[in-house]
C-alpha atoms as a PDB file:
ATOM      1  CA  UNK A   1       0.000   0.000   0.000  1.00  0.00           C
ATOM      2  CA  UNK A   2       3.064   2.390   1.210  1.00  0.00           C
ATOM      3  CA  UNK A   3       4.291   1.928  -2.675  1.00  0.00           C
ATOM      4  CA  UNK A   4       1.356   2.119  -4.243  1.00  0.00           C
ATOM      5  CA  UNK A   5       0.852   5.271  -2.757  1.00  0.00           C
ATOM      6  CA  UNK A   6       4.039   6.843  -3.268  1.00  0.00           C
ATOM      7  CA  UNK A   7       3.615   6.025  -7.237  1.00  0.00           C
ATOM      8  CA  UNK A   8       0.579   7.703  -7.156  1.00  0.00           C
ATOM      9  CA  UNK A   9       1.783  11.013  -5.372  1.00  0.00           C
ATOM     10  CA  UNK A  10       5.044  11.318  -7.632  1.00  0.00           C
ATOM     11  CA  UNK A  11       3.041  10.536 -10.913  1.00  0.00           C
ATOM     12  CA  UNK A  12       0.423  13.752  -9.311  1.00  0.00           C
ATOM     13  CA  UNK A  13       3.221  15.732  -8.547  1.00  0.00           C
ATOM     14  CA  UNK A  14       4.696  15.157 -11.757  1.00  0.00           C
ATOM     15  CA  UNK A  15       1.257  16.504 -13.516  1.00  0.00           C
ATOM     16  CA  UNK A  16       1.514  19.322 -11.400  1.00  0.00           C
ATOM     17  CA  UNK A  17       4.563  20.639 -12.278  1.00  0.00           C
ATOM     18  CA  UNK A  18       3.949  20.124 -16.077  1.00  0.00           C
ATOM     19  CA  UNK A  19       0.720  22.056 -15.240  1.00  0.00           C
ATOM     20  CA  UNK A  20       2.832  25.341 -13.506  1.00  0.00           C
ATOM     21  CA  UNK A  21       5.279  25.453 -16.499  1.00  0.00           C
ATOM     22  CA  UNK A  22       2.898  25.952 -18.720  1.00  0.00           C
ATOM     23  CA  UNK A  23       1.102  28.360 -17.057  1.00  0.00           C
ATOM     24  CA  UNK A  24       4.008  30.698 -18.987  1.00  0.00           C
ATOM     25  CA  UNK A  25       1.987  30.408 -21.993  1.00  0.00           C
ATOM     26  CA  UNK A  26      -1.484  31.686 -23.184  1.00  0.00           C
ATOM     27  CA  UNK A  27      -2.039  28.078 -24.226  1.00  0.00           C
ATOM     28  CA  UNK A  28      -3.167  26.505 -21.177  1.00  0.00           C
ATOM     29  CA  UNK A  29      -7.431  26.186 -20.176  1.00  0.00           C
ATOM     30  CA  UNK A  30      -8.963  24.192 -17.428  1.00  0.00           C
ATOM     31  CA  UNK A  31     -11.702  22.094 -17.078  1.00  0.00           C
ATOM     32  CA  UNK A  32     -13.745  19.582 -15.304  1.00  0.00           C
ATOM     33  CA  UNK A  33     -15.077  16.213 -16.743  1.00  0.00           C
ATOM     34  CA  UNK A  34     -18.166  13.754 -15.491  1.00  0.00           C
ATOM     35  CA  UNK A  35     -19.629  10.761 -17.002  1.00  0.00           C
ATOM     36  CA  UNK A  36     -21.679   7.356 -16.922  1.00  0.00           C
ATOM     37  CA  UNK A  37     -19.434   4.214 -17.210  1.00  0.00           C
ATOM     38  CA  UNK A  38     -20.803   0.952 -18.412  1.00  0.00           C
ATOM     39  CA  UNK A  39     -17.604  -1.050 -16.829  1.00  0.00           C
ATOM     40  CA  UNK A  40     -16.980  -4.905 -17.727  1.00  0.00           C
ATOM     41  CA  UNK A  41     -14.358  -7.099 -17.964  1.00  0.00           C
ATOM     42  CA  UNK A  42     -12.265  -8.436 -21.250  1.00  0.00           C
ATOM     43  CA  UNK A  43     -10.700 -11.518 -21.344  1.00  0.00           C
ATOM     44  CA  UNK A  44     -11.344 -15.617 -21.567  1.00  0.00           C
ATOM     45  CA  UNK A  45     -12.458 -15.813 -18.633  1.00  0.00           C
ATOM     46  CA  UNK A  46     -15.149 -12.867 -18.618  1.00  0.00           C
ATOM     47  CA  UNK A  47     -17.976 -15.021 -20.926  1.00  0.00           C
ATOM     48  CA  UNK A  48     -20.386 -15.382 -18.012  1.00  0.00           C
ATOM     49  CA  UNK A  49     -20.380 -11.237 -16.543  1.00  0.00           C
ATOM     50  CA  UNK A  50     -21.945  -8.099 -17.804  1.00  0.00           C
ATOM     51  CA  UNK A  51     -21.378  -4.620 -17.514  1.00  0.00           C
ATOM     52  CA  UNK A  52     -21.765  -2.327 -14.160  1.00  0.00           C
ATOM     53  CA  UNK A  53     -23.325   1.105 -14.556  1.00  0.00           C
ATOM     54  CA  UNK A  54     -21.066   3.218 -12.438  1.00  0.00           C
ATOM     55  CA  UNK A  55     -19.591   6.622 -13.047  1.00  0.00           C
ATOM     56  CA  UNK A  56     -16.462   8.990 -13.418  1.00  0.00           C
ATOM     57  CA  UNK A  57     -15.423  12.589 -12.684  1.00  0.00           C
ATOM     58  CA  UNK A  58     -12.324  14.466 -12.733  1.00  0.00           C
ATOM     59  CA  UNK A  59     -10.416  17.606 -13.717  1.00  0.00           C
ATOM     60  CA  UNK A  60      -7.895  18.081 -16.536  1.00  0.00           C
ATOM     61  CA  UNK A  61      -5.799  20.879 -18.593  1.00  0.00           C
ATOM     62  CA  UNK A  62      -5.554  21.434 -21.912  1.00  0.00           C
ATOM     63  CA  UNK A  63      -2.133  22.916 -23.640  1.00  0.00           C
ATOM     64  CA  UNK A  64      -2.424  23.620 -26.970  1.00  0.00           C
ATOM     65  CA  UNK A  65       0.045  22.143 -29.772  1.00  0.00           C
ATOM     66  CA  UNK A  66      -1.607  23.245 -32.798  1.00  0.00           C
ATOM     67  CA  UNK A  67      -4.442  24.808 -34.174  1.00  0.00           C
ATOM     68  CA  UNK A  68      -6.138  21.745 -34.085  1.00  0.00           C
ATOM     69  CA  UNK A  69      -4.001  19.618 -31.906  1.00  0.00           C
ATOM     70  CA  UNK A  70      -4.424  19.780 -28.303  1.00  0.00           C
ATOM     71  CA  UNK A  71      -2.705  17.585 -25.176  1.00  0.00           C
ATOM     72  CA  UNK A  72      -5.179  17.032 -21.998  1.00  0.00           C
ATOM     73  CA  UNK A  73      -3.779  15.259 -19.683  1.00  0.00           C
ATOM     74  CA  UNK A  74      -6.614  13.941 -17.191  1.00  0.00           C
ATOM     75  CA  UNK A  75      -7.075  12.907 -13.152  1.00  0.00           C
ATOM     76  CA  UNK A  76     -10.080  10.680 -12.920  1.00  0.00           C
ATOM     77  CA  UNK A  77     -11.663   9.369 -10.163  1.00  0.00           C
ATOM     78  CA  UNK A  78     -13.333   6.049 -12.278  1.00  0.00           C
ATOM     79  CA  UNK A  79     -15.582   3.332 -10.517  1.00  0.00           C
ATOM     80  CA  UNK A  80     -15.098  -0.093 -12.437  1.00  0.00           C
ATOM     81  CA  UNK A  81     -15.921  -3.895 -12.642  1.00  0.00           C
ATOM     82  CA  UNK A  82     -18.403  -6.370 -13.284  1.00  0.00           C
ATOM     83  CA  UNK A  83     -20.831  -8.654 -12.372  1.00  0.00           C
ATOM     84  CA  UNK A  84     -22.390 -11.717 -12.746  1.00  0.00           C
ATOM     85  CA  UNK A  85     -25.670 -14.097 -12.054  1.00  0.00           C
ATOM     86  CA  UNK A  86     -25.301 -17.512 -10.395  1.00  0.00           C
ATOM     87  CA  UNK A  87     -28.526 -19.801  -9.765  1.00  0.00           C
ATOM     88  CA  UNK A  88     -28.445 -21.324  -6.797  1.00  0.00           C
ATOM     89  CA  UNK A  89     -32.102 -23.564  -5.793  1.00  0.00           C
ATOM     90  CA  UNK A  90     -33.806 -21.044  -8.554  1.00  0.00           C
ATOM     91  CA  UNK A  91     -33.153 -18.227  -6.859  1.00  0.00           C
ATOM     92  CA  UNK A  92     -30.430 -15.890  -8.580  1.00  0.00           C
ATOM     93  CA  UNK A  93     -27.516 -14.859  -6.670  1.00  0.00           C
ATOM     94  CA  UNK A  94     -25.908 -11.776  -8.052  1.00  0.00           C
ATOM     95  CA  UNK A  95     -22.355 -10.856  -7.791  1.00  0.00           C
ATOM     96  CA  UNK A  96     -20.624  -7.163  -8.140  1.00  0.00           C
ATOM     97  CA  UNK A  97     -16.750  -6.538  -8.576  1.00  0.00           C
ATOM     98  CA  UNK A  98     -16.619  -3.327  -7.535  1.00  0.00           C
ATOM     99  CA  UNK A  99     -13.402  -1.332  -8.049  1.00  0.00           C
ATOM    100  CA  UNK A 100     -12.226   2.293  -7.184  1.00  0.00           C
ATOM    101  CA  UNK A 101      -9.685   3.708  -9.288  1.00  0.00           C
ATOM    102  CA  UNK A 102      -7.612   7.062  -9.983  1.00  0.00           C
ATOM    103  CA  UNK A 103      -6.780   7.052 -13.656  1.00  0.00           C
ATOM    104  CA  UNK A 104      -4.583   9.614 -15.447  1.00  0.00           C
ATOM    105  CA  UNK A 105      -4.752   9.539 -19.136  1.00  0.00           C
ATOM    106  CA  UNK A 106      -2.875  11.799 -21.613  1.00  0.00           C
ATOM    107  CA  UNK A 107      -4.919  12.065 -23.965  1.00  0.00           C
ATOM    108  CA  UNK A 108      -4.018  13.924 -27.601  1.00  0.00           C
ATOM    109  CA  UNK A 109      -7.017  15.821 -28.987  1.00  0.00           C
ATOM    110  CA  UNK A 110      -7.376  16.707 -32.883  1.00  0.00           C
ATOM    111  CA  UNK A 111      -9.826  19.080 -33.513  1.00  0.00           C
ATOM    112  CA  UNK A 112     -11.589  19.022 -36.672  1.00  0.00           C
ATOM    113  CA  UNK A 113     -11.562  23.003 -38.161  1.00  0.00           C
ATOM    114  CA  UNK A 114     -14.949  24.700 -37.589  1.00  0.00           C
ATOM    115  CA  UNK A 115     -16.920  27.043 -40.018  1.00  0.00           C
ATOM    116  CA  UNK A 116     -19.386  28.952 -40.251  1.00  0.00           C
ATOM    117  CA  UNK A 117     -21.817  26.145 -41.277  1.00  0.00           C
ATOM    118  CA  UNK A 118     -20.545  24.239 -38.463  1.00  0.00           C
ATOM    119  CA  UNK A 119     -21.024  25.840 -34.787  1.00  0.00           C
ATOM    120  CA  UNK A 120     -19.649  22.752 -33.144  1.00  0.00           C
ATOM    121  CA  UNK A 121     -16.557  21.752 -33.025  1.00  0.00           C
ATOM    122  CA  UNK A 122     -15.772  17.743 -33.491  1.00  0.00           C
ATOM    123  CA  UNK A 123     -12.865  16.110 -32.212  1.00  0.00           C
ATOM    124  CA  UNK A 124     -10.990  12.803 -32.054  1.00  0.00           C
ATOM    125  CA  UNK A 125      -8.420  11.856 -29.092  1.00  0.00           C
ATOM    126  CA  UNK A 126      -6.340   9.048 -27.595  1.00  0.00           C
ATOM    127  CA  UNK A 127      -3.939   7.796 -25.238  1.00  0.00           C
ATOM    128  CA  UNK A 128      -2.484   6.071 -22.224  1.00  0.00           C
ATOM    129  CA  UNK A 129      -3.597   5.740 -19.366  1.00  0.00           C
ATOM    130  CA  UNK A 130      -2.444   4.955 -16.132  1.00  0.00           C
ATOM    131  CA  UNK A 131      -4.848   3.614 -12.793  1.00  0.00           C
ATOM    132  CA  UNK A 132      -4.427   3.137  -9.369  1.00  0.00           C
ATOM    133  CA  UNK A 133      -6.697   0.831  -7.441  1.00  0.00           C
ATOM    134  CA  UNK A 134      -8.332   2.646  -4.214  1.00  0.00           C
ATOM    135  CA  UNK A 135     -11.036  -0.240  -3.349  1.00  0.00           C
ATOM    136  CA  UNK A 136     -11.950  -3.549  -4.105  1.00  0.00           C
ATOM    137  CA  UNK A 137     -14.595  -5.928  -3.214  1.00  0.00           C
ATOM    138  CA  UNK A 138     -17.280  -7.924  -4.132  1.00  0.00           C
ATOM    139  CA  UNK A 139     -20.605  -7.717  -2.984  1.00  0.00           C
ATOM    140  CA  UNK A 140     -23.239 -10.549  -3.471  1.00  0.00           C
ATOM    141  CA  UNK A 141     -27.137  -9.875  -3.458  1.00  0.00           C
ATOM    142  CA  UNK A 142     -29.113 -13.166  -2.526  1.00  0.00           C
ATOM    143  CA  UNK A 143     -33.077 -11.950  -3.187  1.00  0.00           C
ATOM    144  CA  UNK A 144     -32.459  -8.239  -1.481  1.00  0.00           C
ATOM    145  CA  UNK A 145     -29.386  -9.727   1.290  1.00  0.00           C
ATOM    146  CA  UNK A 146     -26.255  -8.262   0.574  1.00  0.00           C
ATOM    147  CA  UNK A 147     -23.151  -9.165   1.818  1.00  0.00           C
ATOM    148  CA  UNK A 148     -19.418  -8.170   1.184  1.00  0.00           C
ATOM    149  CA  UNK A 149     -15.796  -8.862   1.296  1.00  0.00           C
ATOM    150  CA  UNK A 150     -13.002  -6.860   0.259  1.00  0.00           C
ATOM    151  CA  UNK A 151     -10.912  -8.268  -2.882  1.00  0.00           C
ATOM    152  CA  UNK A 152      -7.047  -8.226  -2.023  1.00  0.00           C
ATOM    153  CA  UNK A 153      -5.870 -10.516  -4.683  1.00  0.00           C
ATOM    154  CA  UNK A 154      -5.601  -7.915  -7.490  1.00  0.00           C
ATOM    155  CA  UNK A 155      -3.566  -6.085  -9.123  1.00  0.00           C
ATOM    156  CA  UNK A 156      -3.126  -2.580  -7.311  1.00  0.00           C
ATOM    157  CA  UNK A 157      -2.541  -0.766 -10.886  1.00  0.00           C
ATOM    158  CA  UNK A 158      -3.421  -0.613 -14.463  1.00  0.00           C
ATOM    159  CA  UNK A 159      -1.918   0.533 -17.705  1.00  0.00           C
ATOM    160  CA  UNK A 160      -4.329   1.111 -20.669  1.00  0.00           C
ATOM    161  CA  UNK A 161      -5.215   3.176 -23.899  1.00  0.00           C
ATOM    162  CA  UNK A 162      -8.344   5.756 -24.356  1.00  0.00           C
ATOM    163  CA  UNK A 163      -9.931   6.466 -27.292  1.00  0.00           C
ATOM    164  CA  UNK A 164     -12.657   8.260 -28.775  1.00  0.00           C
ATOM    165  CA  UNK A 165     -14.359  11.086 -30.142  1.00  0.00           C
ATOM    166  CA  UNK A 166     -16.770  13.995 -29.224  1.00  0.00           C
ATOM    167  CA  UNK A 167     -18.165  17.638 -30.138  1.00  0.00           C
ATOM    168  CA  UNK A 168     -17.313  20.945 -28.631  1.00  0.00           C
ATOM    169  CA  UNK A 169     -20.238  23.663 -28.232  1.00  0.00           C
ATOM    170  CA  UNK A 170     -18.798  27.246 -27.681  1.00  0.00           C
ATOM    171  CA  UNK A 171     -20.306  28.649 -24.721  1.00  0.00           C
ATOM    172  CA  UNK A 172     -18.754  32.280 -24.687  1.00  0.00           C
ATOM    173  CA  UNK A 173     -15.733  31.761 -24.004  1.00  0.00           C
ATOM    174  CA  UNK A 174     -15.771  28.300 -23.042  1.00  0.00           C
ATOM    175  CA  UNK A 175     -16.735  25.017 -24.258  1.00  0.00           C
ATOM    176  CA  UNK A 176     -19.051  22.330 -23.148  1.00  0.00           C
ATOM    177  CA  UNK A 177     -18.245  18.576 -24.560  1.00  0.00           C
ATOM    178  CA  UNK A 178     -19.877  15.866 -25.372  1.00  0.00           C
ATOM    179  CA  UNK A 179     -18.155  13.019 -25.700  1.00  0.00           C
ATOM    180  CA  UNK A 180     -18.122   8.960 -25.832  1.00  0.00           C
ATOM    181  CA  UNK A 181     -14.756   7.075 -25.179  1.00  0.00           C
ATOM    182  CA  UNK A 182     -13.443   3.414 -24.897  1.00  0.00           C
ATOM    183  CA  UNK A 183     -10.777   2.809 -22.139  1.00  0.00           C
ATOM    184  CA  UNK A 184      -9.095  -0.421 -22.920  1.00  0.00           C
ATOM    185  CA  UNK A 185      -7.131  -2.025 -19.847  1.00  0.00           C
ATOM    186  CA  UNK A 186      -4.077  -4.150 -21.010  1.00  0.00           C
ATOM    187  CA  UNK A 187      -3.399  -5.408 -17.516  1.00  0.00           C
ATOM    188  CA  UNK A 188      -4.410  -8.942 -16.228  1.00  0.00           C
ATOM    189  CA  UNK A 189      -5.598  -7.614 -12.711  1.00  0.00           C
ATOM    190  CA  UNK A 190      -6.176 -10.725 -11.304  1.00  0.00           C
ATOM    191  CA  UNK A 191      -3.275 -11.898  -9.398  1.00  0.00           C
ATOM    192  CA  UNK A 192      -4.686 -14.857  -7.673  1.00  0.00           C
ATOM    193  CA  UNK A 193      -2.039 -17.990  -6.702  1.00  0.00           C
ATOM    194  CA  UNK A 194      -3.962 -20.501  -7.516  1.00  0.00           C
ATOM    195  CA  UNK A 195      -6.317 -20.053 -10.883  1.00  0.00           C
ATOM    196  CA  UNK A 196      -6.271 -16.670 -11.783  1.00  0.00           C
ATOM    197  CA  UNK A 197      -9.022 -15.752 -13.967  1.00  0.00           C
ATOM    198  CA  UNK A 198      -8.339 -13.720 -16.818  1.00  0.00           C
ATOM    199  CA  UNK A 199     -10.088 -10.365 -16.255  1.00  0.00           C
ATOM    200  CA  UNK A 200      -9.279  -7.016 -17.928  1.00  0.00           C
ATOM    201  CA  UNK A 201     -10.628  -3.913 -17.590  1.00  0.00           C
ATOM    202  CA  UNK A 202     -12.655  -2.438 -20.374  1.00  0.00           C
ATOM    203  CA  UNK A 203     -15.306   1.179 -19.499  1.00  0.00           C
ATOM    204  CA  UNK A 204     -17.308   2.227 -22.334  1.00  0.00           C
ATOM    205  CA  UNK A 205     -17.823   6.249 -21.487  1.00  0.00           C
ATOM    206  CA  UNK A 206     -20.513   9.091 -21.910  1.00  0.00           C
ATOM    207  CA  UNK A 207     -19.086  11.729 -20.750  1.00  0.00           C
ATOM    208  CA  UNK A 208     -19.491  15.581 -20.505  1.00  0.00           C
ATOM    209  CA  UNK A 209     -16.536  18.058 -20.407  1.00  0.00           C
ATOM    210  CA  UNK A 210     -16.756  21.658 -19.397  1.00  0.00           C
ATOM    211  CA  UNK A 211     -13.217  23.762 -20.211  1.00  0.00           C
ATOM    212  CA  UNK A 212     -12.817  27.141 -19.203  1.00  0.00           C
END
């Protein structure tokens, strides 16, 4: 835990810093980002579950490259996982991975060039993106009785790629997004001794974006 953690402060501080240097320029804009995940898990093992409805929100900067190229890197606060039915006696038991993550992607933004018959402004991005496990556990519903336990036999982080697309509406100044994105996680996060499944992390994103 006293690792994980110190990963995740240098890679914040890290951000940071980036984030102060640029402050230099005219280039750099703020914003703030929520969404509704639909979280699952990849991999041969993951036949039997289906996705979670869960959520995201986080802040990010934007430095500009281009005229139509833009870097944002991204901290996210991103609830993932899974679940699953299992019949037991007819009844159906239902089973929830439920995971907690901070995820900071760098993404790389192209903007498409706007005109006058086009008020919005359409974009494309990708790019890494690197998560930190805050919780696990997995919570099983037996005909309205829940009961939990927490999951310690996973991976505590997560490398993947983002990708996706969205429009911009001017607001003023500003910009409001709409966007839908695909984070794809590369990591086998099941770390079990004895017959690991294969499980990977996969969120399927629609998201709103508001930069100042």
């Amino acid at each position: 835990m006293e690792i994980k953690l110190k990963k995740l402060i240098t890679i914040l501080l890290l951000v940071a810093a980036y984030n102060l240097s640029a402050q230099e320029t005219d280039d750099l804009r703020y914003g703030f980002v929520t969404g509704l995940n639909y979280a699952h898990f990849n991999g041969s093992d993951s036949e039997q579950l289906y996705s979670r409805a869960t959520y995201q929100i986080g802040i990010y900067t934007q430095h500009k490259i281009s005229d139509n190229f833009v870097l944002q890197p991204e901290i996210i606060l991103s609830a993932k996982g899974a679940a699953e039915d299992v019949t037991i006696n007819q009844d159906d038991l239902i089973f929830t991975y439920k995971f907690s993550y901070i995820e900071i992607p760098i993404l790389v933004k192209y903007y498409f060039t706007r005109s006058a018959e086009l008020p919005v402004h359409p974009m494309l991005f990708a790019g890494p993106a690197f998560s930190f496990r805050l919780a696990s556990e997995l919570e099983g519903d037996l005909n309205g009785n829940t009961a939990s336990q927490e999951l310690t036999n996973y991976k505590t982080s997560d490398v993947g790629m983002v990708f996706g697309g969205g429009i911009g509406i001017p607001v003023g100044g500003d910009e409001i997004s709409i966007i839908l994105k695909y984070t794809l996680g590369f990591v086998q996060i099941d770390q079990s001794i004895s017959d690991p499944k294969d499980y990977r992390n996969g969120v399927f994103t629609i998201g709103f974006g508001y930069t100042l």
